[in-house]
PDB file of N, CA and C in Angstrom:
ATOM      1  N   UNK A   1      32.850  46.316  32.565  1.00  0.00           N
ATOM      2  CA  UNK A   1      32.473  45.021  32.029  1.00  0.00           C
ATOM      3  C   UNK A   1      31.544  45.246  30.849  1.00  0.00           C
ATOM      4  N   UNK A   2      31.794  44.737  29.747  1.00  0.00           N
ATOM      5  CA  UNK A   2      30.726  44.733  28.452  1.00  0.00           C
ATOM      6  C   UNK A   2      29.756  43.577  28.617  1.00  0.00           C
ATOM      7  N   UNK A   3      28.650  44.445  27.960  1.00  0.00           N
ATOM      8  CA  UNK A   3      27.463  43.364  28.139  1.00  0.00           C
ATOM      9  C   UNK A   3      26.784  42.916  26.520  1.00  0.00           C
ATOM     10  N   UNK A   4      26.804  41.704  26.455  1.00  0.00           N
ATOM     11  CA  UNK A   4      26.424  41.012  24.542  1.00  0.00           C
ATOM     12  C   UNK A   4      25.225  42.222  24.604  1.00  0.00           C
ATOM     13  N   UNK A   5      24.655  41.845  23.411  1.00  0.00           N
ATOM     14  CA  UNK A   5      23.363  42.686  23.294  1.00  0.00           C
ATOM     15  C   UNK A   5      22.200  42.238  23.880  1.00  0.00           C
ATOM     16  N   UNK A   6      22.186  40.969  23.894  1.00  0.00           N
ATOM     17  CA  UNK A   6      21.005  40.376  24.756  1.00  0.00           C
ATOM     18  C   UNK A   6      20.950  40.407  25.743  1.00  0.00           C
ATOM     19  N   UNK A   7      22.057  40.584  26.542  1.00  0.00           N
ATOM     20  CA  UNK A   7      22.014  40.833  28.564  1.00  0.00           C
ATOM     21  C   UNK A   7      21.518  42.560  27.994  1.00  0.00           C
ATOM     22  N   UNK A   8      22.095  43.278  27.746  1.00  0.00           N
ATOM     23  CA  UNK A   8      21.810  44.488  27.368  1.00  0.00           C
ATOM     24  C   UNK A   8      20.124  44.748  26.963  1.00  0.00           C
ATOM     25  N   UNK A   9      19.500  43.672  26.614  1.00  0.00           N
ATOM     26  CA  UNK A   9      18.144  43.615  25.921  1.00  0.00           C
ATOM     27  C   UNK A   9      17.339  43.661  27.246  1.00  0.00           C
ATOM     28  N   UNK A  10      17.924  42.270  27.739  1.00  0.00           N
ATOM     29  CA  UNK A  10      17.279  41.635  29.450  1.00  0.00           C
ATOM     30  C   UNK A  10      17.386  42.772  30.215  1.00  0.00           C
ATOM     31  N   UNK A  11      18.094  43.299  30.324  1.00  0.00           N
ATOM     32  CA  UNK A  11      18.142  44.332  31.645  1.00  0.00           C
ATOM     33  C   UNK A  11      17.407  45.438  31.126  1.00  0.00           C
ATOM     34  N   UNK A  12      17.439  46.131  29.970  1.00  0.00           N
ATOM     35  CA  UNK A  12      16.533  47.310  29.341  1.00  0.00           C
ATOM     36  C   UNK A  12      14.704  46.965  29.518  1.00  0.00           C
ATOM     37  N   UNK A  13      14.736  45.641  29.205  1.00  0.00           N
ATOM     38  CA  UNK A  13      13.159  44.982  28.935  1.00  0.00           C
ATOM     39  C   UNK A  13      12.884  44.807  30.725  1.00  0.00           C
ATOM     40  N   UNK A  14      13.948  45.039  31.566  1.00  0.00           N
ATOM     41  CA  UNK A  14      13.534  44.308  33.026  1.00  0.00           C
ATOM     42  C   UNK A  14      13.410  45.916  33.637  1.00  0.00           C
ATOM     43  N   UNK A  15      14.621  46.902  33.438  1.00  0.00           N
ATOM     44  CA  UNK A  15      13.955  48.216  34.108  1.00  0.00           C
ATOM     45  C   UNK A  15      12.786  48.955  33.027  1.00  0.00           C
ATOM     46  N   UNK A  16      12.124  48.799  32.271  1.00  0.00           N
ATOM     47  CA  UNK A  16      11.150  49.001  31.468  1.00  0.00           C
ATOM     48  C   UNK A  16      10.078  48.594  32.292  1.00  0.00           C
ATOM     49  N   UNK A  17       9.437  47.633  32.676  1.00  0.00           N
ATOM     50  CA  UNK A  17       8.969  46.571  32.865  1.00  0.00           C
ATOM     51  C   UNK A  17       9.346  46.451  34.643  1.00  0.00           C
ATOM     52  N   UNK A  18       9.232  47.316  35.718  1.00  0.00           N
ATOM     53  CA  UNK A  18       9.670  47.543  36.744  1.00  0.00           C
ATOM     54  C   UNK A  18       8.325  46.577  37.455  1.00  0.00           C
ATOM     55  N   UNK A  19       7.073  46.005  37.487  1.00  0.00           N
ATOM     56  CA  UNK A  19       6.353  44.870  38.464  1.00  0.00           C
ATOM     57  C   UNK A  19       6.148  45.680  39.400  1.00  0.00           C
ATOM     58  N   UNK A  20       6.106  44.565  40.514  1.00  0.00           N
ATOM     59  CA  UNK A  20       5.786  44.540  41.438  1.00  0.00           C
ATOM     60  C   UNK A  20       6.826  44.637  42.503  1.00  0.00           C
ATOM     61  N   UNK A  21       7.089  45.582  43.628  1.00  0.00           N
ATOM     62  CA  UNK A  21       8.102  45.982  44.709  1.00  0.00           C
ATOM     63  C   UNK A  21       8.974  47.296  44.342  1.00  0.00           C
ATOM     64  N   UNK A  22       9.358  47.319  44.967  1.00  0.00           N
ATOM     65  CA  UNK A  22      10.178  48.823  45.936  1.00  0.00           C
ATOM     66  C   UNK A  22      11.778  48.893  45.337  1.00  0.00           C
ATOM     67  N   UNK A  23      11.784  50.499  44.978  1.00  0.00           N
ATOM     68  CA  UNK A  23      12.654  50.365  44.145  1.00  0.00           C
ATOM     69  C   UNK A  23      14.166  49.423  44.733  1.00  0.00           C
ATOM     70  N   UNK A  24      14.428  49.167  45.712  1.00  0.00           N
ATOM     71  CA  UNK A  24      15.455  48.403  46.555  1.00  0.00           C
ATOM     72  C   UNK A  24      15.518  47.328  46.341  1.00  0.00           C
ATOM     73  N   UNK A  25      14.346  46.324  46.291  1.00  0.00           N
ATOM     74  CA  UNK A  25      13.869  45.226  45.841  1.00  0.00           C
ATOM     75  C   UNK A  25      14.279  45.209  44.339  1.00  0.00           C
ATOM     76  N   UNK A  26      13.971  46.062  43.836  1.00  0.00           N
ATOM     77  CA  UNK A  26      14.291  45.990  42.089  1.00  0.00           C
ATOM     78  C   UNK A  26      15.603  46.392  42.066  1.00  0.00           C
ATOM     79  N   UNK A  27      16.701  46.515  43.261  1.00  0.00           N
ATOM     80  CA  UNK A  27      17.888  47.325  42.511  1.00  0.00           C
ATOM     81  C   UNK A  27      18.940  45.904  43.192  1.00  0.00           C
ATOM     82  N   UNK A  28      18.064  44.892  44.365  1.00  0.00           N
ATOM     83  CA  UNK A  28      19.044  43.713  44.934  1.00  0.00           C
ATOM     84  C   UNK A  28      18.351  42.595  43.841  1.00  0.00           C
ATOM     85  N   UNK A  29      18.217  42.763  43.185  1.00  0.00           N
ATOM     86  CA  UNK A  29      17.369  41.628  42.313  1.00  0.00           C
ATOM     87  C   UNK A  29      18.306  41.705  40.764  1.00  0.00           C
ATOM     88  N   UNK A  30      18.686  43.405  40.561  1.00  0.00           N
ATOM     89  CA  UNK A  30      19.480  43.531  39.559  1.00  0.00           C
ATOM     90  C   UNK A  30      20.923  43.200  39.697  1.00  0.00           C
ATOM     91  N   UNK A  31      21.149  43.378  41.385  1.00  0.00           N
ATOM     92  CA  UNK A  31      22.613  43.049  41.739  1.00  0.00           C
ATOM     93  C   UNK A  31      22.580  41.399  41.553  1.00  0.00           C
ATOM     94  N   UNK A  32      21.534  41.060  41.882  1.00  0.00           N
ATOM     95  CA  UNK A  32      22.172  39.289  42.196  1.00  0.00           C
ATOM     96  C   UNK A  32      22.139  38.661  40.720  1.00  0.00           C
ATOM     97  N   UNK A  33      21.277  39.526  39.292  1.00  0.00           N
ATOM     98  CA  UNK A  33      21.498  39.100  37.805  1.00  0.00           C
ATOM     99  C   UNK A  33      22.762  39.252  37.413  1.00  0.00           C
ATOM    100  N   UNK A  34      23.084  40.427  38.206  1.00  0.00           N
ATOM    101  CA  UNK A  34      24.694  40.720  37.794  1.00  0.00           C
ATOM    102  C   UNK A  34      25.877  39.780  37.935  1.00  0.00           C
ATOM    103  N   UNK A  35      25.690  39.745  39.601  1.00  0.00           N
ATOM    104  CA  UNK A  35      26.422  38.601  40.015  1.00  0.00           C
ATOM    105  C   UNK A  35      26.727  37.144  39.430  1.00  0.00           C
ATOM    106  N   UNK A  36      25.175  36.700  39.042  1.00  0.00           N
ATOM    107  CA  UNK A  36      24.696  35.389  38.614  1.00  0.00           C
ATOM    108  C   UNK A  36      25.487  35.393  37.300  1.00  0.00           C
ATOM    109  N   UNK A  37      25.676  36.358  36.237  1.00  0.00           N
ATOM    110  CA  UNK A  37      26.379  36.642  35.003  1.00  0.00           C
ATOM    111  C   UNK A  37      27.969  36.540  35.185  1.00  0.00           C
ATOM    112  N   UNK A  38      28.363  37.197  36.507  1.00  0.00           N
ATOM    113  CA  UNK A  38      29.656  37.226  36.585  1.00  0.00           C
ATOM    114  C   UNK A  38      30.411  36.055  37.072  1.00  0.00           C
ATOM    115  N   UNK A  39      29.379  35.205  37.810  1.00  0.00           N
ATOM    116  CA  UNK A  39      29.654  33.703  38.161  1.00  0.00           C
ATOM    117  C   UNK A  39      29.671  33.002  37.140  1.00  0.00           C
ATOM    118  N   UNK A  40      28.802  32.822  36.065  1.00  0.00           N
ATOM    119  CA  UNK A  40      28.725  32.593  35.536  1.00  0.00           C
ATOM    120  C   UNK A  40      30.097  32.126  33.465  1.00  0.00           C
ATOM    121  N   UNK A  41      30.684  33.551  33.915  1.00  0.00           N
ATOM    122  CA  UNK A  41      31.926  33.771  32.987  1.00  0.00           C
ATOM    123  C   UNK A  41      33.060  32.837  33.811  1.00  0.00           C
ATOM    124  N   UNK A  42      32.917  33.601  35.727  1.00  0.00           N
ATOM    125  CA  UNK A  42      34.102  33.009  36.035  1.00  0.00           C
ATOM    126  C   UNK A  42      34.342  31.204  35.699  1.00  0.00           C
ATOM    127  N   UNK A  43      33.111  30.747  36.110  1.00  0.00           N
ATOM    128  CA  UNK A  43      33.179  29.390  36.023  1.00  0.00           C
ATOM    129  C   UNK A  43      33.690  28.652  34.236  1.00  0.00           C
ATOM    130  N   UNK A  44      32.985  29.603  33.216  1.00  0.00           N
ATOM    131  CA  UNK A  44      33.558  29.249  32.063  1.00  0.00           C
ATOM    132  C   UNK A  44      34.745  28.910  32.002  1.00  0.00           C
ATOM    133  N   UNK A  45      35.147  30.291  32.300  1.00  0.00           N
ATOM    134  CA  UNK A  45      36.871  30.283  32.361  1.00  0.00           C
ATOM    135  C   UNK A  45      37.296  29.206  32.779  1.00  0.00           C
ATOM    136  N   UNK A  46      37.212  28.919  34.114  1.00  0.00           N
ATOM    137  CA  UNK A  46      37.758  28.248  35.270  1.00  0.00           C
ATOM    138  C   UNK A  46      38.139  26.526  34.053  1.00  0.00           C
ATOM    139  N   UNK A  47      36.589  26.377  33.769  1.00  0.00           N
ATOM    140  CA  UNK A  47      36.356  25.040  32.885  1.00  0.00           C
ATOM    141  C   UNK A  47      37.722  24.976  31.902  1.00  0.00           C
ATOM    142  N   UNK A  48      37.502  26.046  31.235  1.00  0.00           N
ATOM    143  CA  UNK A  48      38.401  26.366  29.801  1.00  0.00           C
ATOM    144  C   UNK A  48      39.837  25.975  30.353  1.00  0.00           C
ATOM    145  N   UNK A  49      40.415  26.737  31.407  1.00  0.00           N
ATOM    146  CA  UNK A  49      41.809  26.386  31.940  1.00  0.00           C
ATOM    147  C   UNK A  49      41.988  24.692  32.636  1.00  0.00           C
ATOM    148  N   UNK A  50      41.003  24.587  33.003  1.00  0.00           N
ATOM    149  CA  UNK A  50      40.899  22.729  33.508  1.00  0.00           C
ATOM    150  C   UNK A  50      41.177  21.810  31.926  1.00  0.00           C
ATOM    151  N   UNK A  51      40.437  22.037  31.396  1.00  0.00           N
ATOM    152  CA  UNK A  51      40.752  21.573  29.709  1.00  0.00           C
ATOM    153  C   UNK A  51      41.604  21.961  29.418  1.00  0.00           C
ATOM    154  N   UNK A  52      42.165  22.723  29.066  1.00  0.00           N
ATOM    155  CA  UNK A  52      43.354  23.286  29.013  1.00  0.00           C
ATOM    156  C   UNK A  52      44.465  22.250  29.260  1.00  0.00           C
ATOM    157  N   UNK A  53      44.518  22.443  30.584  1.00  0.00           N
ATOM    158  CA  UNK A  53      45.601  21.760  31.623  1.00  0.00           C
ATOM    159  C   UNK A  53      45.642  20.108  31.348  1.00  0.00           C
ATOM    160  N   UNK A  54      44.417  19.577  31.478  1.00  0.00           N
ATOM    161  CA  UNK A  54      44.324  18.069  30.814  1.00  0.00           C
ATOM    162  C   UNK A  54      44.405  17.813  29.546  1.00  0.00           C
ATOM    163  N   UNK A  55      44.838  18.916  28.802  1.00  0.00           N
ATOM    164  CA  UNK A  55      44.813  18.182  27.671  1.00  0.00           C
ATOM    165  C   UNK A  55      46.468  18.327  27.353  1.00  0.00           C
ATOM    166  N   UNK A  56      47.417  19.089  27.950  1.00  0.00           N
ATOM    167  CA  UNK A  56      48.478  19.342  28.098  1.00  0.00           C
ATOM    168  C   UNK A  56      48.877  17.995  28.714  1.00  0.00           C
ATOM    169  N   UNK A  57      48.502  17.915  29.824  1.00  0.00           N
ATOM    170  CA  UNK A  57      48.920  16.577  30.696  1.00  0.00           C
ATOM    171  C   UNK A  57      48.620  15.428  29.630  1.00  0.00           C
ATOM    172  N   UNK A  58      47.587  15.211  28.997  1.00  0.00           N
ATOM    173  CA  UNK A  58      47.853  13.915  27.829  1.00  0.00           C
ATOM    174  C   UNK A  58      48.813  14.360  27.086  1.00  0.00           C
ATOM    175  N   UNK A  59      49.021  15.346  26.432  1.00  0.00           N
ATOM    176  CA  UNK A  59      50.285  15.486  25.622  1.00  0.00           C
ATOM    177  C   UNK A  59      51.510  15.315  25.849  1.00  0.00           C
ATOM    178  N   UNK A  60      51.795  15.369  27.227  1.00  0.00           N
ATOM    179  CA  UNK A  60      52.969  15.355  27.921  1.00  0.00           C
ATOM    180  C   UNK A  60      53.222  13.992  28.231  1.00  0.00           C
ATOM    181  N   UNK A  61      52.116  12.959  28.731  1.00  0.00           N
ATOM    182  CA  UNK A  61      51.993  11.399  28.641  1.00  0.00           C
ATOM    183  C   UNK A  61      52.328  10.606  27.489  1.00  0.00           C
ATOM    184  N   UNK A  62      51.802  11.306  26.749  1.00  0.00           N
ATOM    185  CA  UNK A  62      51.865  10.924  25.129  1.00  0.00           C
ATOM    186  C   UNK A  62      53.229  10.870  24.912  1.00  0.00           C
ATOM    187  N   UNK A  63      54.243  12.000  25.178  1.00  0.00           N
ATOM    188  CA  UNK A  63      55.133  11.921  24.456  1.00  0.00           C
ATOM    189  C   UNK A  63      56.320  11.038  25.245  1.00  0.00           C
ATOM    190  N   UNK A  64      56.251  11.233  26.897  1.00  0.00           N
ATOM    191  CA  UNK A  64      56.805   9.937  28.066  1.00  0.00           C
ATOM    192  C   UNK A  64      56.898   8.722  27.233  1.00  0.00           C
ATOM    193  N   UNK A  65      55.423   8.276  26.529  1.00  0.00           N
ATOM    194  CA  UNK A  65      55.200   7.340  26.044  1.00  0.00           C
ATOM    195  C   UNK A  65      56.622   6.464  24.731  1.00  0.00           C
ATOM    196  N   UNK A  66      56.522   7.122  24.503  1.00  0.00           N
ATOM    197  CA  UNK A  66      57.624   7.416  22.974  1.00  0.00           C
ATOM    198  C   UNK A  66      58.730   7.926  22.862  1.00  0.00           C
ATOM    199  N   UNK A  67      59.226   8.217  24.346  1.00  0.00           N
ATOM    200  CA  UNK A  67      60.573   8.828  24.377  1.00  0.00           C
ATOM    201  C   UNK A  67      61.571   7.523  24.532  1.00  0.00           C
ATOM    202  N   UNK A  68      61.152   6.522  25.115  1.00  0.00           N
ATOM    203  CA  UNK A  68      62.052   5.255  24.633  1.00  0.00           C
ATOM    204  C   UNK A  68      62.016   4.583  23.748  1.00  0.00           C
ATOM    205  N   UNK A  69      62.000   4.854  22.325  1.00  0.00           N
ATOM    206  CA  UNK A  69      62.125   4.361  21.530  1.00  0.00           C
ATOM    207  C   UNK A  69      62.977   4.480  20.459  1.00  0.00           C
TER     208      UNK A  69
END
């Protein structure tokens, strides 16, 4: 998976910058940023193909519309 430069920034500036807790704590904290990112795309997507699909379905109404004429 590629990461923009700024997740790339966030995660460099976050293990830099290691706080407070145990390295385990710092390594389920990096899994759930990960996760949160990858939820994050899926749901884009998900959106993008819903639009998608409705805007097909008006086009397809549209043209029902005008085929008797």
């Amino acid at each position: 998976m590629t990461l923009t430069k700024r997740m790339q920034r966030d995660v460099r500036k976050q293990l830099r910058d290691t706080g407070i807790g145990t390295k385990s704590q710092h390594a389920l904290k990096l899994q759930q940023e990960q996760s949160k990112q990858e939820r994050k795309v899926k749901s884009r997507e998900q959106k993008l193909a819903e639009s998608k699909r409705m805007f097909e379905l008006k086009q397809q109404k549209k043209k029902e519309k005008h085929r008797g004429r």
